[in-house]
PDB file of N, CA and C in Angstrom:
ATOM      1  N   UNK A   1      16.795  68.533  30.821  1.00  0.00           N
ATOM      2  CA  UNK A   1      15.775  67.538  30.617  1.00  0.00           C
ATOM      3  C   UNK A   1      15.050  67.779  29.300  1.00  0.00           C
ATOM      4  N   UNK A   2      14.541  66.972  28.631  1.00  0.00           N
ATOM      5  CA  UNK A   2      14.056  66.634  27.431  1.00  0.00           C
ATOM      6  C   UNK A   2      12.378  66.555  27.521  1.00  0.00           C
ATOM      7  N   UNK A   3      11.624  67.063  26.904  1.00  0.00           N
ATOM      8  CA  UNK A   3      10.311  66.800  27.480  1.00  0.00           C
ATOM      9  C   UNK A   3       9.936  66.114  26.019  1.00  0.00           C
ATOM     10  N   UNK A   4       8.939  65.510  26.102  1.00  0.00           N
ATOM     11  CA  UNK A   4       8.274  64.300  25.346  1.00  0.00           C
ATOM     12  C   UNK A   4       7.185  65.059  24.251  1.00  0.00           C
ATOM     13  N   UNK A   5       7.464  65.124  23.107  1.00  0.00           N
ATOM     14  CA  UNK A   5       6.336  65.767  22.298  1.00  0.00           C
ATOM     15  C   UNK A   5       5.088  64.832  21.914  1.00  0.00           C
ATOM     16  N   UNK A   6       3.842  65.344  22.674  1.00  0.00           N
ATOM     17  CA  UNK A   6       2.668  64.590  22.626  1.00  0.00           C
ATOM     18  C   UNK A   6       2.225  64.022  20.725  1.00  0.00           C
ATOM     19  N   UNK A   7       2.717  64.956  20.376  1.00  0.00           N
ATOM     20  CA  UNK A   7       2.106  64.447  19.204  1.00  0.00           C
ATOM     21  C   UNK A   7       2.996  62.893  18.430  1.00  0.00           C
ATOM     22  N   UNK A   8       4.529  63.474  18.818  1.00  0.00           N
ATOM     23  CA  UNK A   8       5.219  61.975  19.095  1.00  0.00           C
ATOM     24  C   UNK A   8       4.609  60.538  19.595  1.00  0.00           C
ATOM     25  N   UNK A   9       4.773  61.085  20.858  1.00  0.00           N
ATOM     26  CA  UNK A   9       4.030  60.148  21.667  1.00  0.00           C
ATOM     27  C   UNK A   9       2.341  59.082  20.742  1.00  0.00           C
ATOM     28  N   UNK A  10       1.504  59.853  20.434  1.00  0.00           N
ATOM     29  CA  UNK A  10       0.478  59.427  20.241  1.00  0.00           C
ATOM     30  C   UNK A  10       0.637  59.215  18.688  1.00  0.00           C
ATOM     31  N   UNK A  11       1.554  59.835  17.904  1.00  0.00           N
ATOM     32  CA  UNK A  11       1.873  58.564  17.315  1.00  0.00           C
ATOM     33  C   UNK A  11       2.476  57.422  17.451  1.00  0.00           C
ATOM     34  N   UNK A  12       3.147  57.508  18.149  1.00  0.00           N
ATOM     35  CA  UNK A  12       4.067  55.817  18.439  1.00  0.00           C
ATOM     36  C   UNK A  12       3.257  55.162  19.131  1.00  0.00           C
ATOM     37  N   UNK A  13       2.198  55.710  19.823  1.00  0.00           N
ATOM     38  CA  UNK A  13       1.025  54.713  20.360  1.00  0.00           C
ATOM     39  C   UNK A  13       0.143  54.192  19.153  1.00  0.00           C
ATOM     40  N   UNK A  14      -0.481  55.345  18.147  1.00  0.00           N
ATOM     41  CA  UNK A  14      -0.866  54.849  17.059  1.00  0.00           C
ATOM     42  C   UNK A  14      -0.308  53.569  16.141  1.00  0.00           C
ATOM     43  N   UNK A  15       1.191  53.816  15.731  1.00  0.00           N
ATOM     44  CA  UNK A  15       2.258  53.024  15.380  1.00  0.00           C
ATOM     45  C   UNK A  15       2.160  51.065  16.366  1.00  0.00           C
ATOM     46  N   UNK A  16       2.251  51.441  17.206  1.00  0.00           N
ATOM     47  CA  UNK A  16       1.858  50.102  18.123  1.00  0.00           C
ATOM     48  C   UNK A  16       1.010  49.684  17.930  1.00  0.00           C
ATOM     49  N   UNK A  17      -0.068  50.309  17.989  1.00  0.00           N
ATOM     50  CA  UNK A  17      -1.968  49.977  18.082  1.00  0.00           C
ATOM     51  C   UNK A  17      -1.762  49.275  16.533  1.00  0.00           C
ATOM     52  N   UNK A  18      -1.472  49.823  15.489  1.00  0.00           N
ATOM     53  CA  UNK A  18      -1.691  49.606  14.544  1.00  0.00           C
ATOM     54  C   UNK A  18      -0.728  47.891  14.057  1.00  0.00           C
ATOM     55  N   UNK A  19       0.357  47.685  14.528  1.00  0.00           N
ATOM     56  CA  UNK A  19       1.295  46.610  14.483  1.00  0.00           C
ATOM     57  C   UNK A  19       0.665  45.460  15.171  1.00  0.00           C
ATOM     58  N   UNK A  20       0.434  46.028  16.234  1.00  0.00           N
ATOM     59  CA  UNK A  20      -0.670  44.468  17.338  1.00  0.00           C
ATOM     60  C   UNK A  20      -1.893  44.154  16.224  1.00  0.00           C
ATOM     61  N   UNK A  21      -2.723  45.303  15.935  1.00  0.00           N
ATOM     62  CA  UNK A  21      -3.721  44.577  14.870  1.00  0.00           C
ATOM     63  C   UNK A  21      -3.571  43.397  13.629  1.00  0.00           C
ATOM     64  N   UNK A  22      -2.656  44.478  13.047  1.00  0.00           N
ATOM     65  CA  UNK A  22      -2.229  43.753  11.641  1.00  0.00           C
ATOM     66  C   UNK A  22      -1.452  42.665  12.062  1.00  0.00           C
ATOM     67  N   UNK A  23      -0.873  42.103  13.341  1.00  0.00           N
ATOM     68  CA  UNK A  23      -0.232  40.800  13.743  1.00  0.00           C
ATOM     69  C   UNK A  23      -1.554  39.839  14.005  1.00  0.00           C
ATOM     70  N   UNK A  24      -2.744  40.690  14.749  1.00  0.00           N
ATOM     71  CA  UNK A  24      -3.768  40.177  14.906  1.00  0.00           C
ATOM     72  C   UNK A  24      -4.475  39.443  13.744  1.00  0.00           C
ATOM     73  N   UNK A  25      -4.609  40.420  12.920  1.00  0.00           N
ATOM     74  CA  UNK A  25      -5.433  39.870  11.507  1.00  0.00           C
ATOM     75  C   UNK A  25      -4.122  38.771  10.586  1.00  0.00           C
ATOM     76  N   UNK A  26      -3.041  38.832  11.063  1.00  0.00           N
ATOM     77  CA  UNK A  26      -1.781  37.495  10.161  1.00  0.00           C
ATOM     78  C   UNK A  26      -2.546  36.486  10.728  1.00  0.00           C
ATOM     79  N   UNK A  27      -2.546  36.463  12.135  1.00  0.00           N
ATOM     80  CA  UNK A  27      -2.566  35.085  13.235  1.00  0.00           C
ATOM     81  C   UNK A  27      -4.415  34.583  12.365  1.00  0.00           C
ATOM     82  N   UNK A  28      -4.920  35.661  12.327  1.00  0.00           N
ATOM     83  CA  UNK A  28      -6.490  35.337  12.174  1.00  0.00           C
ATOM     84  C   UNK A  28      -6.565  34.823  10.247  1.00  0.00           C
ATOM     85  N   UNK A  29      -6.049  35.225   9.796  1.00  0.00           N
ATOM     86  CA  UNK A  29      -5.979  34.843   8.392  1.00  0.00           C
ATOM     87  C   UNK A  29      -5.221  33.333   8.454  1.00  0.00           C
ATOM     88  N   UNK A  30      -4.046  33.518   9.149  1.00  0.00           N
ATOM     89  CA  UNK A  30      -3.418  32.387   9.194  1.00  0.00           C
ATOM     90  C   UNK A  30      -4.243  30.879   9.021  1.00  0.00           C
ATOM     91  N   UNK A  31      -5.040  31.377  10.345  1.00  0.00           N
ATOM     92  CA  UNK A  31      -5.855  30.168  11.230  1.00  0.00           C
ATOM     93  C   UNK A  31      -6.737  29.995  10.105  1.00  0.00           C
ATOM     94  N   UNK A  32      -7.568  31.176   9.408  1.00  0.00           N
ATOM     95  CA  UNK A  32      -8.532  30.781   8.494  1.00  0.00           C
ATOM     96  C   UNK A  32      -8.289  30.029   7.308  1.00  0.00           C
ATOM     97  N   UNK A  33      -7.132  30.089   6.962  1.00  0.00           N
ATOM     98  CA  UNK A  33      -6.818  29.666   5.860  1.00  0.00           C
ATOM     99  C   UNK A  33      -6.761  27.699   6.255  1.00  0.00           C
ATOM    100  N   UNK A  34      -5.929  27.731   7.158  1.00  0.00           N
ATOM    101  CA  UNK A  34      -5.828  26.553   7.761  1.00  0.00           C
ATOM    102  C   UNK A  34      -6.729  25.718   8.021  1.00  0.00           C
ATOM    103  N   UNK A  35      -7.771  26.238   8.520  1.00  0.00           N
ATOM    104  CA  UNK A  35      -9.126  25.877   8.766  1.00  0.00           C
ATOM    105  C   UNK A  35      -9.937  25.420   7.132  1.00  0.00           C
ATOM    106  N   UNK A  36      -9.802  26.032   6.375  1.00  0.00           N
ATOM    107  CA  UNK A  36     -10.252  26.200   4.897  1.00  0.00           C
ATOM    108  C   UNK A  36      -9.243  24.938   4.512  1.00  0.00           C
ATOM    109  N   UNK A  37      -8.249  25.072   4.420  1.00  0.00           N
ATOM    110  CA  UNK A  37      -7.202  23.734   3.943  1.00  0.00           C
ATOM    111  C   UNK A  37      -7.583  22.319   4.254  1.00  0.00           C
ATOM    112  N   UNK A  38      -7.965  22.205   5.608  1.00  0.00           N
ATOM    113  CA  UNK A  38      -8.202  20.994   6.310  1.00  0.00           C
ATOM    114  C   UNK A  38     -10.011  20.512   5.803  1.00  0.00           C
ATOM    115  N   UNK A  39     -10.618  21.606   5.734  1.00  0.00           N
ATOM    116  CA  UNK A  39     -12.549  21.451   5.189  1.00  0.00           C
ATOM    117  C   UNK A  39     -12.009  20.468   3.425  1.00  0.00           C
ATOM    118  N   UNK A  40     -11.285  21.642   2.979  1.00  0.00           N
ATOM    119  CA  UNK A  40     -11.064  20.600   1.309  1.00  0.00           C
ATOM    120  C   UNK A  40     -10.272  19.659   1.174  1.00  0.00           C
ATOM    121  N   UNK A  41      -9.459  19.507   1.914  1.00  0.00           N
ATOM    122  CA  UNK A  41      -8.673  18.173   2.316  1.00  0.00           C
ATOM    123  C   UNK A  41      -9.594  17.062   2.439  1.00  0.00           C
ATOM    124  N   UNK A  42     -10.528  17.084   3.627  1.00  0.00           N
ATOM    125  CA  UNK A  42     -11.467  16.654   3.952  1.00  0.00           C
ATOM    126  C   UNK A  42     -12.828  16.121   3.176  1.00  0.00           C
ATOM    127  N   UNK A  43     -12.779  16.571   2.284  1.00  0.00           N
ATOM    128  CA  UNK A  43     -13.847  16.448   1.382  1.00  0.00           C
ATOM    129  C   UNK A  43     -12.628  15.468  -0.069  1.00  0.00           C
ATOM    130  N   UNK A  44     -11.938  15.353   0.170  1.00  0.00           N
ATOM    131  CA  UNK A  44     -11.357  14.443  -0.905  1.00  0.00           C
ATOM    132  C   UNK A  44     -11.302  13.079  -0.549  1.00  0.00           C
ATOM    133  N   UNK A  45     -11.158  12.273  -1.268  1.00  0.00           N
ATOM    134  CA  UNK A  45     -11.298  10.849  -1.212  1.00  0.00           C
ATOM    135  C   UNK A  45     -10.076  10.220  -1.398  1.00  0.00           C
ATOM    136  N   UNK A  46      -9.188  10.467   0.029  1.00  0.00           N
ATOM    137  CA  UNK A  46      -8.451   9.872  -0.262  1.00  0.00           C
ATOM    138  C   UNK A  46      -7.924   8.216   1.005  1.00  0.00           C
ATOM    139  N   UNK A  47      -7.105   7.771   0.750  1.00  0.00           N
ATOM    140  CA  UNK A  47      -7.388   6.220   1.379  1.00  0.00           C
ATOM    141  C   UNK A  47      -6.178   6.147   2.103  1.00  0.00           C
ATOM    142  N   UNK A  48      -6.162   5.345   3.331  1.00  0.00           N
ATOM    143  CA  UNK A  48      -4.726   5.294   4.046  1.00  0.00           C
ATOM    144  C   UNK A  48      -4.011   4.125   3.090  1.00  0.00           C
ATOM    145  N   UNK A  49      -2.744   4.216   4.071  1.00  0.00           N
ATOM    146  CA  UNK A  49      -1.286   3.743   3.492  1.00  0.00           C
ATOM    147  C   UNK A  49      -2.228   2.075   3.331  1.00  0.00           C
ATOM    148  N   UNK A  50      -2.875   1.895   4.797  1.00  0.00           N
ATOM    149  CA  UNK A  50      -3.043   0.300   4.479  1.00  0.00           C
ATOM    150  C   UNK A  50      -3.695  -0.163   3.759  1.00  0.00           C
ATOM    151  N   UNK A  51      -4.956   0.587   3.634  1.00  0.00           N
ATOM    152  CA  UNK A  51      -5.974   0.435   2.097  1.00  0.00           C
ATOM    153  C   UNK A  51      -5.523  -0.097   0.929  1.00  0.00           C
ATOM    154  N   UNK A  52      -4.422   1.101   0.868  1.00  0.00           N
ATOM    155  CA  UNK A  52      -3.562   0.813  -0.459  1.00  0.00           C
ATOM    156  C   UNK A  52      -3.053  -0.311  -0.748  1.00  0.00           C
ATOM    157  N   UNK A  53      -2.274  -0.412   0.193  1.00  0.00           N
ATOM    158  CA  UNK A  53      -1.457  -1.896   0.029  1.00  0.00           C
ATOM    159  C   UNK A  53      -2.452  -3.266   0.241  1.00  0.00           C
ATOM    160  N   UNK A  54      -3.513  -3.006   1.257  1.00  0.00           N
ATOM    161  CA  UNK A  54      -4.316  -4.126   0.707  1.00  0.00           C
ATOM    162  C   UNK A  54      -4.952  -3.780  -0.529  1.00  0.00           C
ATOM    163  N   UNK A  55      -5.462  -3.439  -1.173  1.00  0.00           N
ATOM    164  CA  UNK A  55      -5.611  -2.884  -2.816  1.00  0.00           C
ATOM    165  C   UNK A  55      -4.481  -3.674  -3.509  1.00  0.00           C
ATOM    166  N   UNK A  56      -3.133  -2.918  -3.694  1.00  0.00           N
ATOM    167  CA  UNK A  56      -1.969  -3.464  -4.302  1.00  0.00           C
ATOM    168  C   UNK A  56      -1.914  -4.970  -4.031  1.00  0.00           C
ATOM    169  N   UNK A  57      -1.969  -5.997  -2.654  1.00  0.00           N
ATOM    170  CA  UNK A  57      -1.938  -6.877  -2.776  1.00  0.00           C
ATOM    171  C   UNK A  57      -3.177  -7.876  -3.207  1.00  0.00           C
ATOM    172  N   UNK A  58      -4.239  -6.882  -3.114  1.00  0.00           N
ATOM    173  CA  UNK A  58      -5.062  -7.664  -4.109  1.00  0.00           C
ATOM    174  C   UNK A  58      -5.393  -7.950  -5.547  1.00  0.00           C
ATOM    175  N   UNK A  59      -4.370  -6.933  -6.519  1.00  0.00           N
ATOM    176  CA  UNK A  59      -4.319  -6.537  -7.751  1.00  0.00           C
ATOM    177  C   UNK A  59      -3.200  -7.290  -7.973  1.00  0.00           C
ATOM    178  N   UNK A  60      -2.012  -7.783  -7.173  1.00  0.00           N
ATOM    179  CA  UNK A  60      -0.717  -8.172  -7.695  1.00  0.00           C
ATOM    180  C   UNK A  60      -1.547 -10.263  -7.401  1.00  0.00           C
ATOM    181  N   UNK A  61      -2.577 -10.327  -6.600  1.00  0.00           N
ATOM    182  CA  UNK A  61      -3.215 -11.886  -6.729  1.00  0.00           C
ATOM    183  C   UNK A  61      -3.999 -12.056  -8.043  1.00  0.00           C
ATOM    184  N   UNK A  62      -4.536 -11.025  -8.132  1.00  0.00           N
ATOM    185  CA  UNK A  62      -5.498 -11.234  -9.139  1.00  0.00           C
ATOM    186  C   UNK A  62      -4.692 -11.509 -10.326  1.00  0.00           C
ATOM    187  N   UNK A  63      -3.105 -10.481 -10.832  1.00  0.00           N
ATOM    188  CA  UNK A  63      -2.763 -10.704 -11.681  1.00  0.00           C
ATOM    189  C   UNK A  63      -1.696 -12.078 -11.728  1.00  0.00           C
ATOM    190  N   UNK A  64      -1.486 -12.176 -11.113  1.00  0.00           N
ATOM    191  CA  UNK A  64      -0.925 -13.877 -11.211  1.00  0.00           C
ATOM    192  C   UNK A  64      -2.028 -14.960 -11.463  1.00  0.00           C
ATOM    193  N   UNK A  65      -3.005 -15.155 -10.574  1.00  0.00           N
ATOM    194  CA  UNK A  65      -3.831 -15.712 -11.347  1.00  0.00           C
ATOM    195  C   UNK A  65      -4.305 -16.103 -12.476  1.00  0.00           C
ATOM    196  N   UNK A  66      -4.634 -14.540 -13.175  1.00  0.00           N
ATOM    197  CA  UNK A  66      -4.777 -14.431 -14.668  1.00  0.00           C
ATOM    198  C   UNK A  66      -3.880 -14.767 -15.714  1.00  0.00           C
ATOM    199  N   UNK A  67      -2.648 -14.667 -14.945  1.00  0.00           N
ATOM    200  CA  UNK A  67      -1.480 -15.352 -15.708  1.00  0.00           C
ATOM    201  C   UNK A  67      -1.376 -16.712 -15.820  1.00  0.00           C
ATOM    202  N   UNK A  68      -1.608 -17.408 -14.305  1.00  0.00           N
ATOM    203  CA  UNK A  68      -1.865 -18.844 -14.438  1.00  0.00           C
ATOM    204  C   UNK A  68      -3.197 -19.577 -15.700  1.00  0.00           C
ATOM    205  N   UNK A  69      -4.123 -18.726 -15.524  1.00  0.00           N
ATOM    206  CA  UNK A  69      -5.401 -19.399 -16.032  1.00  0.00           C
ATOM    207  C   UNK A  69      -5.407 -18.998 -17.235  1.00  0.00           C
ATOM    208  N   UNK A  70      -4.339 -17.889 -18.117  1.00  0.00           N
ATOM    209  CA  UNK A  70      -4.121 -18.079 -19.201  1.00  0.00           C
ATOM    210  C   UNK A  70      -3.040 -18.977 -19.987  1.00  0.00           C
ATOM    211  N   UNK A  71      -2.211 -19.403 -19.234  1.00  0.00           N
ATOM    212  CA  UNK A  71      -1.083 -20.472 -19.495  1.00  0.00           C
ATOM    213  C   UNK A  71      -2.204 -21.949 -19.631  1.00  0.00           C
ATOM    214  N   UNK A  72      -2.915 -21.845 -18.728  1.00  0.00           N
ATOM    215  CA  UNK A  72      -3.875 -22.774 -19.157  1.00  0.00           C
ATOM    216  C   UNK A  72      -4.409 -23.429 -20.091  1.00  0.00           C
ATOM    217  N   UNK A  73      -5.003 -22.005 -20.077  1.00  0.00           N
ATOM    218  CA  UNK A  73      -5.581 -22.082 -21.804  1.00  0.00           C
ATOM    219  C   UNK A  73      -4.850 -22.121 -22.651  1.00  0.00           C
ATOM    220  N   UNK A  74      -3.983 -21.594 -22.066  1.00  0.00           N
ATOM    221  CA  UNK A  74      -3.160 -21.693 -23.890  1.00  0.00           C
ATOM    222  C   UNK A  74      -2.491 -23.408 -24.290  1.00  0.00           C
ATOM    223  N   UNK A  75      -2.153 -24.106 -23.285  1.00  0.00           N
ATOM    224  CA  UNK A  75      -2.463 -25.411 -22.784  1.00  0.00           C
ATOM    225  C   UNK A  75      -3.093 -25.685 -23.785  1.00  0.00           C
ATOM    226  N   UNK A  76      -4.218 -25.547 -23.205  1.00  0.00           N
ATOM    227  CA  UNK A  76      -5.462 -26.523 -23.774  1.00  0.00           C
ATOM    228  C   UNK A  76      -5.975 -25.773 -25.198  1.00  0.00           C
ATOM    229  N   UNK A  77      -5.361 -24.935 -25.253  1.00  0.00           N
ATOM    230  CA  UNK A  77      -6.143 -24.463 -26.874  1.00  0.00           C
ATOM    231  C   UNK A  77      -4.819 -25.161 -27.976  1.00  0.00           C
ATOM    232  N   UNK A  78      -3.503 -25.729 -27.437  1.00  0.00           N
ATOM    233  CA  UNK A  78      -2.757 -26.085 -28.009  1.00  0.00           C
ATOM    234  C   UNK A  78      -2.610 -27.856 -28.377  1.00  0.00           C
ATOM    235  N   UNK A  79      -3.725 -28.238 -27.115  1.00  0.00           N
ATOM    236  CA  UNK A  79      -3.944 -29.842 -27.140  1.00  0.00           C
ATOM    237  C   UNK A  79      -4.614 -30.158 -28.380  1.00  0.00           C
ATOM    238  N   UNK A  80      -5.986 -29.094 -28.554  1.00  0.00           N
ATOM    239  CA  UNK A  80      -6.922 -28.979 -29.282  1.00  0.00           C
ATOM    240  C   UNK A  80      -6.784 -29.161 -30.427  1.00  0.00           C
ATOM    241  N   UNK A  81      -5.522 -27.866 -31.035  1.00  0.00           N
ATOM    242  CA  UNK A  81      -4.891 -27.649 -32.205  1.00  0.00           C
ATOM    243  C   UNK A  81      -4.254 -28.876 -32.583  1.00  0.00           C
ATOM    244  N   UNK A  82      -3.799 -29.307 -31.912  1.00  0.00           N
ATOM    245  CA  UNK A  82      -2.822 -30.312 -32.083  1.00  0.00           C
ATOM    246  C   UNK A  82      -3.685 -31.992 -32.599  1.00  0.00           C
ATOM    247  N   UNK A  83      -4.731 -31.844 -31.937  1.00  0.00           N
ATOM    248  CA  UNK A  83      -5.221 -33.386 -32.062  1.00  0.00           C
ATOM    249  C   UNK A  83      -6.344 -32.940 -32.635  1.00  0.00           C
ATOM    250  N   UNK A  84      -7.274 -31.941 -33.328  1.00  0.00           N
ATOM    251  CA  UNK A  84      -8.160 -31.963 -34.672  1.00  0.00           C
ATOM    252  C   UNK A  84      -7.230 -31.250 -35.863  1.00  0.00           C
TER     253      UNK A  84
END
């Protein structure tokens, strides 16, 4: 029979003790960081998908418009030219 050398022993308990912690403090850093990610995320200004696209479809009216009401003019700044 083989008997167990204590000082073995209580290191490989040390060895354990010490592995559960430092898994402890990954999981706990982990979370903190995560937690920290989501606070500055949070604080940015940013807009959903539909925002956008109502945005985009209000920028793609506006610019047709402006296209129309300058064909316009140019119309009428050409009547102008034309007959003084």
């Amino acid at each position: 029979m083989q008997s167990e050398n204590p000082f073995i022993a209580d290191f490989a308990k040390m060895m354990n003790s010490a592995a559960g912690t430092l898994a402890g403090m990954g999981r706990e850093a982990r979370d903190n960081a995560r937690e920290r990610f989501k606070e500055f995320m949070g604080d940015m200004d940013f807009v959903s998908r539909e925002e956008f696209e109502a945005v985009k479809d209000l920028a793609a009216t506006a610019r047709a418009e402006a296209e129309e009401l300058k064909s316009r003019l140019d119309a009428i700044e050409a009547k102008l030219n034309a007959g003084g």
